[in-house]
C-alpha atoms as a PDB file:
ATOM      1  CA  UNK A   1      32.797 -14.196  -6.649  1.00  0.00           C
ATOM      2  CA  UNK A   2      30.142 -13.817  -9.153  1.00  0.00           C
ATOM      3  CA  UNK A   3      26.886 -12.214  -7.404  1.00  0.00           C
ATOM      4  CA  UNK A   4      28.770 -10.427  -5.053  1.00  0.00           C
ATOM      5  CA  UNK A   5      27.749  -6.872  -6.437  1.00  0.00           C
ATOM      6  CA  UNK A   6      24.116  -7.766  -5.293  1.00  0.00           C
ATOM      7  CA  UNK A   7      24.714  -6.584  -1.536  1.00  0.00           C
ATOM      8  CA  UNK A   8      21.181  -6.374  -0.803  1.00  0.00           C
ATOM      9  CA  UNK A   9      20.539  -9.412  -1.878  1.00  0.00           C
ATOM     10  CA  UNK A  10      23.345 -10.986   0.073  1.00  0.00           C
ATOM     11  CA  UNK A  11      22.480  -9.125   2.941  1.00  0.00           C
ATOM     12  CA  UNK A  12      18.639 -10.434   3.281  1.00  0.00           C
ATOM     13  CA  UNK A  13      18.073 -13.076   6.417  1.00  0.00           C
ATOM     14  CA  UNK A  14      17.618 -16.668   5.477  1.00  0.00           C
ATOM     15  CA  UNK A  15      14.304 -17.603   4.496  1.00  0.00           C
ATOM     16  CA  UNK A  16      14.463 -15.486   1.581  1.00  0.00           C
ATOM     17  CA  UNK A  17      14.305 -18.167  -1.281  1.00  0.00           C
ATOM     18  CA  UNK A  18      12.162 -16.099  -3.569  1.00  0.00           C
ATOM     19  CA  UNK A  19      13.688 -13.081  -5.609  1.00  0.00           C
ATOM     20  CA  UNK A  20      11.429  -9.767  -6.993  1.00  0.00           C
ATOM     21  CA  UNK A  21      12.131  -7.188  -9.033  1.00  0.00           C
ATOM     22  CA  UNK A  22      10.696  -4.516  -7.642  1.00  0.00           C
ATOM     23  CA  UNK A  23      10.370  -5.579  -3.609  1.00  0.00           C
ATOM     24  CA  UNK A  24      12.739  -7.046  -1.010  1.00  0.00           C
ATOM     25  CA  UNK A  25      11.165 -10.191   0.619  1.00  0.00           C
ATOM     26  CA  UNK A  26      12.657 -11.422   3.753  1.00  0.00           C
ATOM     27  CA  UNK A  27      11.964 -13.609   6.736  1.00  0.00           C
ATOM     28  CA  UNK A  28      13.556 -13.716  10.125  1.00  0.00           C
ATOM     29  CA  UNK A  29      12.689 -13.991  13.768  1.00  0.00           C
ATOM     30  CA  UNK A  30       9.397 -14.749  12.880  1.00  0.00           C
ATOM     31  CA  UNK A  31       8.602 -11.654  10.988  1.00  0.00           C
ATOM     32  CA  UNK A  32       8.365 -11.921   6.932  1.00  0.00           C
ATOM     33  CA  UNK A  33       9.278  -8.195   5.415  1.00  0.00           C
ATOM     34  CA  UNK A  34       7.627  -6.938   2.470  1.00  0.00           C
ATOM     35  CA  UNK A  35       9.648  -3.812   1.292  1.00  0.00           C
ATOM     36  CA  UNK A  36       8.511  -1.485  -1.274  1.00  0.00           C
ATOM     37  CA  UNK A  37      12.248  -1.098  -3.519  1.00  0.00           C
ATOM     38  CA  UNK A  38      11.829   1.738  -6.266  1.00  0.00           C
ATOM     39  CA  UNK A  39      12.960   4.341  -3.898  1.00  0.00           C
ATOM     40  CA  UNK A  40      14.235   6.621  -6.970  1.00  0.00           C
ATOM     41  CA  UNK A  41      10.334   6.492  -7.638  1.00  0.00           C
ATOM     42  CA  UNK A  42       9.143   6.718  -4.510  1.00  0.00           C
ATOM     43  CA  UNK A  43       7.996   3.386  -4.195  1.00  0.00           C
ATOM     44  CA  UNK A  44       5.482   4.317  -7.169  1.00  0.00           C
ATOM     45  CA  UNK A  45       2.985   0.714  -7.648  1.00  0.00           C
ATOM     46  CA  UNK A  46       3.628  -0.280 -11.414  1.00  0.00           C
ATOM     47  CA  UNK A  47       1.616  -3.045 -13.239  1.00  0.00           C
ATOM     48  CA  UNK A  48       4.742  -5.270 -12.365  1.00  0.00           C
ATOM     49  CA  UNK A  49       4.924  -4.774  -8.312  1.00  0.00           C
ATOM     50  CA  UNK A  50       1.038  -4.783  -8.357  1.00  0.00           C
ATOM     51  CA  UNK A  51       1.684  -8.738  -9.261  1.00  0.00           C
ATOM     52  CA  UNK A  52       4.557  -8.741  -7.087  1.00  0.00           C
ATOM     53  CA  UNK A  53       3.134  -7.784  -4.058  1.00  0.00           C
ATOM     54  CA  UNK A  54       0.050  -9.911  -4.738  1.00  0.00           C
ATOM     55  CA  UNK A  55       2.479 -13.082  -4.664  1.00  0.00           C
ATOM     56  CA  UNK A  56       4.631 -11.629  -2.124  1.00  0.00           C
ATOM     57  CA  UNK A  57       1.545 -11.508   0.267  1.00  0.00           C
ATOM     58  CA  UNK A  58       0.575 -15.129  -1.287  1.00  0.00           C
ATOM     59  CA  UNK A  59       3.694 -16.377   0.116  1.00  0.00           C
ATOM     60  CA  UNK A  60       3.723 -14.793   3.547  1.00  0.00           C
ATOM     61  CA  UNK A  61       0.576 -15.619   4.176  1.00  0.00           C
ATOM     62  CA  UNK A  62       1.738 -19.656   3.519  1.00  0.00           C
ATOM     63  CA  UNK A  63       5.125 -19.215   5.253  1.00  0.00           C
ATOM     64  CA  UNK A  64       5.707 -20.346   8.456  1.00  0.00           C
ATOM     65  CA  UNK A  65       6.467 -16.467   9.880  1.00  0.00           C
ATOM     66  CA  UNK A  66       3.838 -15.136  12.536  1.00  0.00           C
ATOM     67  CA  UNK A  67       3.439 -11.781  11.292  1.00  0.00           C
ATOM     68  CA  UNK A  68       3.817 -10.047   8.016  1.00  0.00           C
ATOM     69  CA  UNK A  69       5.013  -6.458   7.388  1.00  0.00           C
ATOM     70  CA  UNK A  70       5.102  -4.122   4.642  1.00  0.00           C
ATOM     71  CA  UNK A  71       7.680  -0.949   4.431  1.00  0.00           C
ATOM     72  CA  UNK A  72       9.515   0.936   2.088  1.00  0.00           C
ATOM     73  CA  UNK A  73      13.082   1.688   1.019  1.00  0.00           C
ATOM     74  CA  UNK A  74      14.443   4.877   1.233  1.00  0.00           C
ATOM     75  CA  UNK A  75      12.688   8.441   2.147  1.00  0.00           C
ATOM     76  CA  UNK A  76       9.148   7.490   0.952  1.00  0.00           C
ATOM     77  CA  UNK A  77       6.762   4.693   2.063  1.00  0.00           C
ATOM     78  CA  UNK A  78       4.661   4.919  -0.934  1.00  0.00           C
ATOM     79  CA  UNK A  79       3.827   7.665  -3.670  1.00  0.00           C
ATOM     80  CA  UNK A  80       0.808   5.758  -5.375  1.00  0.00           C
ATOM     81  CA  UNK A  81      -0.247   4.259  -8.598  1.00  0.00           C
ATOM     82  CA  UNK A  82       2.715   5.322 -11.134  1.00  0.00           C
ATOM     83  CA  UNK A  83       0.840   7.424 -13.347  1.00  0.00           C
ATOM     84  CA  UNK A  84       2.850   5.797 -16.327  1.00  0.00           C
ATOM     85  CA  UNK A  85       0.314   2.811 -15.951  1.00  0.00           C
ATOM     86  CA  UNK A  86      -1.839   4.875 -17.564  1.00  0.00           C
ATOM     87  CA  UNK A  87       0.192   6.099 -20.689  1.00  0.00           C
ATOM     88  CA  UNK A  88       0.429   2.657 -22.198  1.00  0.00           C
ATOM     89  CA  UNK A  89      -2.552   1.648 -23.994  1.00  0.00           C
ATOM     90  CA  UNK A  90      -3.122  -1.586 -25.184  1.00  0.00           C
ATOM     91  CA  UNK A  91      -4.251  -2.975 -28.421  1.00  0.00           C
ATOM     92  CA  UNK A  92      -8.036  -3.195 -27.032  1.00  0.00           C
ATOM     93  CA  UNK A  93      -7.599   0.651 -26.414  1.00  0.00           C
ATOM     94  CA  UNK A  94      -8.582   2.699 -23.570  1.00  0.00           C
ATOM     95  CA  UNK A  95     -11.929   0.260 -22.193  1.00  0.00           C
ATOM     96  CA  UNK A  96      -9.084  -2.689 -22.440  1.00  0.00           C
ATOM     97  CA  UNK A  97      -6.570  -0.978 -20.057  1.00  0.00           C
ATOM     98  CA  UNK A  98      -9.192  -0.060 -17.613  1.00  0.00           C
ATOM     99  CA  UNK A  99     -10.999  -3.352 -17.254  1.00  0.00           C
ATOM    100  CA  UNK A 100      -7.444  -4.669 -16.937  1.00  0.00           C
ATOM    101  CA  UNK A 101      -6.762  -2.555 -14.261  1.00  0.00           C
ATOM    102  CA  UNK A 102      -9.339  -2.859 -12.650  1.00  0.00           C
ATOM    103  CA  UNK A 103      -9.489  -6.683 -12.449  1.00  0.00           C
ATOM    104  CA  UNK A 104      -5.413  -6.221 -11.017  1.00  0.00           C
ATOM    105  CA  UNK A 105      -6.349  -3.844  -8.817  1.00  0.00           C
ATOM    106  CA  UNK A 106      -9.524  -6.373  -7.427  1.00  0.00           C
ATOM    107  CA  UNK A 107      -6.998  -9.091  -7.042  1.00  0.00           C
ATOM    108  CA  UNK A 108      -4.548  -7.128  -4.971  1.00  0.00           C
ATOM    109  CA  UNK A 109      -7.309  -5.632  -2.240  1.00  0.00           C
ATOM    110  CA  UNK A 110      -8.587  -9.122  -1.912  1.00  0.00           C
ATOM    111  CA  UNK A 111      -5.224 -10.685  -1.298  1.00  0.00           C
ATOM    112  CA  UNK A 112      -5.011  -8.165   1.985  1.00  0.00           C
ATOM    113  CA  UNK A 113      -9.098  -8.661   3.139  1.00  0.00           C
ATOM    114  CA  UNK A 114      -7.879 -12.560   3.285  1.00  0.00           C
ATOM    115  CA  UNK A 115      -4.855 -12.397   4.376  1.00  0.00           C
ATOM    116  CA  UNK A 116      -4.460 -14.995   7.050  1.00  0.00           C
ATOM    117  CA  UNK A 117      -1.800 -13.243   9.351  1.00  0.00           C
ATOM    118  CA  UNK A 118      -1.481 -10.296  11.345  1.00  0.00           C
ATOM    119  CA  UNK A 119      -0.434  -7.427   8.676  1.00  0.00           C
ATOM    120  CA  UNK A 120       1.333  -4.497  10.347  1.00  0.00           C
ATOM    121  CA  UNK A 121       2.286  -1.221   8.367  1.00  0.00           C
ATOM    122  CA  UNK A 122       5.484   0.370   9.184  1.00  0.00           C
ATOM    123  CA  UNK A 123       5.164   3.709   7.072  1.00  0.00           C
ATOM    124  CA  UNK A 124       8.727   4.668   7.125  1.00  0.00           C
ATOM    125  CA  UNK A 125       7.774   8.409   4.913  1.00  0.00           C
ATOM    126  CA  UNK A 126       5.254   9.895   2.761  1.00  0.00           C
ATOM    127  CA  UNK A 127       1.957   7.686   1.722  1.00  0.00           C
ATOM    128  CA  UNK A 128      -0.124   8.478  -0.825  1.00  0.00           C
ATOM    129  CA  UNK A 129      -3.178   7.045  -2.616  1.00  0.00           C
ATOM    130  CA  UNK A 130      -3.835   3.711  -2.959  1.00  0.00           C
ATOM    131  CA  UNK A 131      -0.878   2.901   0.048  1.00  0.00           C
ATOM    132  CA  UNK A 132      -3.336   4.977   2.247  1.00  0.00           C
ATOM    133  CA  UNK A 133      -6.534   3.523   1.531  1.00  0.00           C
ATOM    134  CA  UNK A 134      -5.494   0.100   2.166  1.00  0.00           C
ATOM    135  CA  UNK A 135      -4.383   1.040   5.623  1.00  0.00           C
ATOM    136  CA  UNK A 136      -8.020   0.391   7.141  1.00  0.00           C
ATOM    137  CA  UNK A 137      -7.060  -3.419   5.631  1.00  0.00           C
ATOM    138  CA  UNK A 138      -3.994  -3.490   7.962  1.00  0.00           C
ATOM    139  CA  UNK A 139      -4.285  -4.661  11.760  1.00  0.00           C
ATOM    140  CA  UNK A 140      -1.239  -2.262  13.224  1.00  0.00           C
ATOM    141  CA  UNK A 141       0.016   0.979  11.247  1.00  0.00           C
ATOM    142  CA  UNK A 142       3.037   2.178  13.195  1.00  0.00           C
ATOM    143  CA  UNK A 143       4.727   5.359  11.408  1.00  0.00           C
ATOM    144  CA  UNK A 144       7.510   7.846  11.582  1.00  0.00           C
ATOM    145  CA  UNK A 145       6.748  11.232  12.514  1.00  0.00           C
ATOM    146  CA  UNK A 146       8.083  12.580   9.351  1.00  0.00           C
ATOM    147  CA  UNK A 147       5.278  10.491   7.586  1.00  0.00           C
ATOM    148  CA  UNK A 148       2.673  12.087   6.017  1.00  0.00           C
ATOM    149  CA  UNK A 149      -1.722  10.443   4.002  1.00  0.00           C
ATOM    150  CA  UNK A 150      -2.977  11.922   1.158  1.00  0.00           C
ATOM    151  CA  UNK A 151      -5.318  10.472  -1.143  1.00  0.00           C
ATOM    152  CA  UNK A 152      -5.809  13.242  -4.194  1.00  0.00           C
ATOM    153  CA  UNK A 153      -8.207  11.204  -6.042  1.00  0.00           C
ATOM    154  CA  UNK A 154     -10.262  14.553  -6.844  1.00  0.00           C
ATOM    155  CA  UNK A 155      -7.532  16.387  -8.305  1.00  0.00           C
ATOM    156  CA  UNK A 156      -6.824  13.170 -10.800  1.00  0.00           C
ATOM    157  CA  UNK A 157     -10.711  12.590 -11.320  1.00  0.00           C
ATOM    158  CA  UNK A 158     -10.467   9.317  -9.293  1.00  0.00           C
ATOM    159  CA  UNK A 159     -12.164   7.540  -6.617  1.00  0.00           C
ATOM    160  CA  UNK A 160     -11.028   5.998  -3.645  1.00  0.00           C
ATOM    161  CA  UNK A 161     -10.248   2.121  -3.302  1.00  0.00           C
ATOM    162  CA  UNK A 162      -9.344  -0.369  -1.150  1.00  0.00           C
ATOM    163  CA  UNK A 163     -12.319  -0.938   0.745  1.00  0.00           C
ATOM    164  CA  UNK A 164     -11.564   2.676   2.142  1.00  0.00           C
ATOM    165  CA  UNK A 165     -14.776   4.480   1.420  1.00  0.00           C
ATOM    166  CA  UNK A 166     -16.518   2.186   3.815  1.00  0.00           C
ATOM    167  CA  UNK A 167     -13.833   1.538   6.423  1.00  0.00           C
ATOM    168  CA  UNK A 168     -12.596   5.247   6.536  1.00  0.00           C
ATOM    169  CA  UNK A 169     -15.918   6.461   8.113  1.00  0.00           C
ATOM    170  CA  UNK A 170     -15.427   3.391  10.675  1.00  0.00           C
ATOM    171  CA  UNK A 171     -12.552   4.730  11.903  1.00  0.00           C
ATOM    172  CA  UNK A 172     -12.760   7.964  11.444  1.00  0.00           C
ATOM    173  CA  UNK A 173     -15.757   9.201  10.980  1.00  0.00           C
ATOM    174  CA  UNK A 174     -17.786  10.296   8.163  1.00  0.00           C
ATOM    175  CA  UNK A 175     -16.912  14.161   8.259  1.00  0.00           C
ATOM    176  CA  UNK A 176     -12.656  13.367   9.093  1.00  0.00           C
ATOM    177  CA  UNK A 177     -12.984  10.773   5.994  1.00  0.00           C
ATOM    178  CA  UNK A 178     -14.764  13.092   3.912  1.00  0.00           C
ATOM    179  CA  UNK A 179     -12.209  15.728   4.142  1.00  0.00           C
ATOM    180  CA  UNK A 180      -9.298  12.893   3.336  1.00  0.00           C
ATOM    181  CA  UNK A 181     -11.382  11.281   0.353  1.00  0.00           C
ATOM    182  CA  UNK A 182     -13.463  13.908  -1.173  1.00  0.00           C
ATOM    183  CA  UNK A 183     -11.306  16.573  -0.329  1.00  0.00           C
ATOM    184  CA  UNK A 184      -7.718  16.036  -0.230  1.00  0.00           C
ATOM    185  CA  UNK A 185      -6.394  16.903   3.014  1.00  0.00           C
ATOM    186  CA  UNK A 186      -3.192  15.874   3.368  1.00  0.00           C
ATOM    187  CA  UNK A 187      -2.569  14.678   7.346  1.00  0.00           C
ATOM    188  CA  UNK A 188       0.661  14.778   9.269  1.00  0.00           C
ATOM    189  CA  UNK A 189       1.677  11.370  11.454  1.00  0.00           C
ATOM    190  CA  UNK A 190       0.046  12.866  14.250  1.00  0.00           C
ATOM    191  CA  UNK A 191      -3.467  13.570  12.832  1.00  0.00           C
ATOM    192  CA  UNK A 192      -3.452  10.279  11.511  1.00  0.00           C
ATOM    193  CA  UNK A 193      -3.160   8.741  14.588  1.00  0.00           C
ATOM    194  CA  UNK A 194      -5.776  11.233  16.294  1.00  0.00           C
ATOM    195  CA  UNK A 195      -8.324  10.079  13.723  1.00  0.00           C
ATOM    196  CA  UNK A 196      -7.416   6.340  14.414  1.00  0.00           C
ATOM    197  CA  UNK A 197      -5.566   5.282  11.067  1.00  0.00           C
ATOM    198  CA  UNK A 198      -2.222   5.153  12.594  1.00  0.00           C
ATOM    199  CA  UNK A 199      -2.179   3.059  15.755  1.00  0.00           C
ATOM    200  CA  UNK A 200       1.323   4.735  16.758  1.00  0.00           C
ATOM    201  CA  UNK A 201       3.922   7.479  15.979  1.00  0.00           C
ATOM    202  CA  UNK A 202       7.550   7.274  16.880  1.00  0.00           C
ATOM    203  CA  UNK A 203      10.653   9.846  16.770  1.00  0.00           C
ATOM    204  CA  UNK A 204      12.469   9.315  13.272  1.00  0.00           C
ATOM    205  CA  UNK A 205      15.324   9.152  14.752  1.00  0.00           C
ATOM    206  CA  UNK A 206      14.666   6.020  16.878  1.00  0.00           C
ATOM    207  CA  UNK A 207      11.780   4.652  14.688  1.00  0.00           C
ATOM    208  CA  UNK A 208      13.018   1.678  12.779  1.00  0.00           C
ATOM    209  CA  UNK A 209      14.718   0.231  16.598  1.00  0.00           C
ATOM    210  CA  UNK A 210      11.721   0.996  17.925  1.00  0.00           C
ATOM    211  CA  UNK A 211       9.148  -0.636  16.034  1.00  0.00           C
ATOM    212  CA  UNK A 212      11.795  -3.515  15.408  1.00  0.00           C
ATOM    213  CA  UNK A 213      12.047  -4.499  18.808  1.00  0.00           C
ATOM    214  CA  UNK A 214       7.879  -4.132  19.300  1.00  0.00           C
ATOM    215  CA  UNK A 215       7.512  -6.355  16.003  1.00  0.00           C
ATOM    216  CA  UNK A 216      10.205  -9.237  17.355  1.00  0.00           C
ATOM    217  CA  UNK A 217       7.928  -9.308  21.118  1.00  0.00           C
ATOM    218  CA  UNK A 218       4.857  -9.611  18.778  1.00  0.00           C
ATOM    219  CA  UNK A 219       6.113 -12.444  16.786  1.00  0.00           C
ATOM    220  CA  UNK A 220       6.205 -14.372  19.576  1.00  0.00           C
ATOM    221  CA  UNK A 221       2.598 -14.193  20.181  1.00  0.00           C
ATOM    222  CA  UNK A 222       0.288 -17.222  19.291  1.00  0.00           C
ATOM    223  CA  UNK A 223      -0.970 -17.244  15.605  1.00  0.00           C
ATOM    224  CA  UNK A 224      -4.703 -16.698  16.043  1.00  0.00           C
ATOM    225  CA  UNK A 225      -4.754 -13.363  17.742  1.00  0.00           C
ATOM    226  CA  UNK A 226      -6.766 -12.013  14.590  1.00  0.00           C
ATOM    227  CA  UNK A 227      -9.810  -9.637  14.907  1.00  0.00           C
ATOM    228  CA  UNK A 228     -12.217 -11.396  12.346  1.00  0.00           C
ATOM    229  CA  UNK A 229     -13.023  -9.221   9.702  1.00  0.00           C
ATOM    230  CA  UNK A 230     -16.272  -8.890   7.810  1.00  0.00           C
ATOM    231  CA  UNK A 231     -14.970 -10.220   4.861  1.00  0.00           C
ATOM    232  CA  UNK A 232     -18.283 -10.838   2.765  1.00  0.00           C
ATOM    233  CA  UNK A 233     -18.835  -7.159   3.434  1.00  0.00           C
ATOM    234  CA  UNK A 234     -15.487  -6.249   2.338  1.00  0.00           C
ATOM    235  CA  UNK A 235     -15.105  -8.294  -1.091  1.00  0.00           C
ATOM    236  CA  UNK A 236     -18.421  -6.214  -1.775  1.00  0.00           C
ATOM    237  CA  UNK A 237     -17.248  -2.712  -1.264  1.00  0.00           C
ATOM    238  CA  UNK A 238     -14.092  -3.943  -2.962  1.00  0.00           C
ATOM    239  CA  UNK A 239     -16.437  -4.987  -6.461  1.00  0.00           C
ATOM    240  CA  UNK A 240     -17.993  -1.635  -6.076  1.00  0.00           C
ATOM    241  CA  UNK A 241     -15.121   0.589  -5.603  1.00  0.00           C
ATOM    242  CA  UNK A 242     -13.080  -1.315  -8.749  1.00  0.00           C
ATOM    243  CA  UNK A 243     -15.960  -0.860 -10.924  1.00  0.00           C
ATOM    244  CA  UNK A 244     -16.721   2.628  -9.671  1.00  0.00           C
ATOM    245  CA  UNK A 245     -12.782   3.528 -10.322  1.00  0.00           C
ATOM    246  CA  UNK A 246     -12.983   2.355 -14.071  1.00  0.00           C
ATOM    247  CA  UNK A 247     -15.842   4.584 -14.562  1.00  0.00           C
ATOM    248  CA  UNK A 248     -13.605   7.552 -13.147  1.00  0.00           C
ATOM    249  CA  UNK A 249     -11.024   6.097 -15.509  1.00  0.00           C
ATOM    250  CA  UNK A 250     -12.681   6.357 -18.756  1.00  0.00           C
ATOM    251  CA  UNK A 251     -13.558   9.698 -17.964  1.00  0.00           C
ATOM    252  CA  UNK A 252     -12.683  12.653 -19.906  1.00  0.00           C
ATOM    253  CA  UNK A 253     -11.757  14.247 -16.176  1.00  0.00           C
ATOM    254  CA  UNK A 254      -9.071  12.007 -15.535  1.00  0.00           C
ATOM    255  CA  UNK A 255      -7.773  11.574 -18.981  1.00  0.00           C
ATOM    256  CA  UNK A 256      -7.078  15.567 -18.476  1.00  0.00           C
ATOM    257  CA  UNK A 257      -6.026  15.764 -15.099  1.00  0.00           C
ATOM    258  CA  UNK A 258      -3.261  12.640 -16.019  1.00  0.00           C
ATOM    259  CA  UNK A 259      -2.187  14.467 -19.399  1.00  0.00           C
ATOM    260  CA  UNK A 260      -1.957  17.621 -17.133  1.00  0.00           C
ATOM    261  CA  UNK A 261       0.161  15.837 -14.191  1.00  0.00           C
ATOM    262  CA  UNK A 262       2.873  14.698 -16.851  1.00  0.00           C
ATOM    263  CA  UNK A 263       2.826  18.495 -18.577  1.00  0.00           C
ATOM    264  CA  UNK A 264       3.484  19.881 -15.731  1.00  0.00           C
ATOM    265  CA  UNK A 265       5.972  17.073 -14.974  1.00  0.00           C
ATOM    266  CA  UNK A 266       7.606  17.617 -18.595  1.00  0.00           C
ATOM    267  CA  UNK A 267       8.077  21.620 -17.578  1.00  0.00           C
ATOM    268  CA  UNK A 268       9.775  20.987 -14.494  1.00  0.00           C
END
């Protein structure tokens, strides 16, 4: 029958009536999924799952599921901002793409300091940059011990975002979020958890059962078991981290360490 080449389409749970390009949205027991789909990219954000993921969340957070959860396909969680948002340059130049990025990137952190439902983060490989810094957004992080958070805004002349630079220290600490943000360290699952950013680590082999069968007991929970964020503080250090980040993007130091990264990548 026509269509039927599209098994991951066919296969999603009812309650999936809207279709993405670059996600897989689904909704059963409960429990709307959110999964990251470029796994030959690594899950790598473009300018086009940026404003899927911002109506994705729009959607769960009006559906009638109790929790929402984000994931990715394949080996990686998340690699990032795909660096080719940054090679095309509109007609307004260099200034234009980085206001425009910035306002996009705004949008998205504010759709997760509002979001209305629990938001649990099921890290399923390798996070890194902006996938990492919105953890402190999410209320449970559970993640495979083969998973690993690094935020190299340094080495790309960046800054950190999503509301990270004041939540890190919160949970963290100031020196253990120093070394992640200013510094690069890379942790494994299990330092993550130690410093507080994962809430729990599970075997690969029996992670996705595992967290699958914790996620269905949750989703039976009443709706308004939500710790109440400070949201007025968080829209704040969201403004100043966006305008802080376009700054860092109009630098000469990024422009160089972005032409480098795709150099190197053009060697390999």
């Amino acid at each position: 029958r026509p269509g039927s080449k599209a098994p991951a389409v066919a296969a999603q749970p009812t309650g999936s009536t809207k279709g993405f390009q670059t996600l897989l949205v689904s909704t059963e027991d409960n429990i709307t999924t959110i999964r990251l789909n470029r796994p030959e990219k690594k899950n790598a954000i473009t300018v086009e799952m940026y404003n899927e993921l911002i109506e994705a969340l729009d959607l769960a957070g009006k559906d009638s599921s109790v929790i929402t959860v984000i994931t990715g396909s394949g080996d990686y969680y998340c690699s990032g901002n795909d660096l080719n948002n940054f090679t095309k340059i509109p007609e307004g130049g260099v200034e234009k793409m980085a206001k425009d990025a910035g306002e996009l990137l705004k949008r998205y952190v504010k759709v997760y300091i509002d979001f209305p439902k629990p938001l649990i983060g099921v890290i399923n490989g390798p996070a890194v940059g902006v996938s990492v810094t919105l953890l402190g957004l999410f209320d449970v992080v559970y993640a495979t011990e083969k998973a690993t958070f690094h935020t190299p805004f340094s080495q790309l002349g960046q800054s950190p975002e999503g509301c990270s630079s004041y939540l890190f220290p919160k949970i963290m600490g100031a020196a253990k979020a120093s070394e992640m943000l200013l510094f690069n360290k890379k942790l494994t699952a299990a330092q993550a958890c130690e410093v507080g950013l994962v809430t729990e680590v599970f075997p690969e082999s029996s992670f996705q059962s595992e967290v699958w069968t914790r996620l269905k007991a949750y989703a039976k929970l009443p709706k308004n078991l939500i710790r109440a964020v400070e949201k007025e503080k968080l829209h704040a250090v969201n403004d100043a981290e966006v305008e802080r980040l376009v700054e860092r993007w109009l630098s000469d130091e990024c422009m160089q360490a972005i032409m480098s990264f795709f150099q190197a990548k053009s060697k390999l």
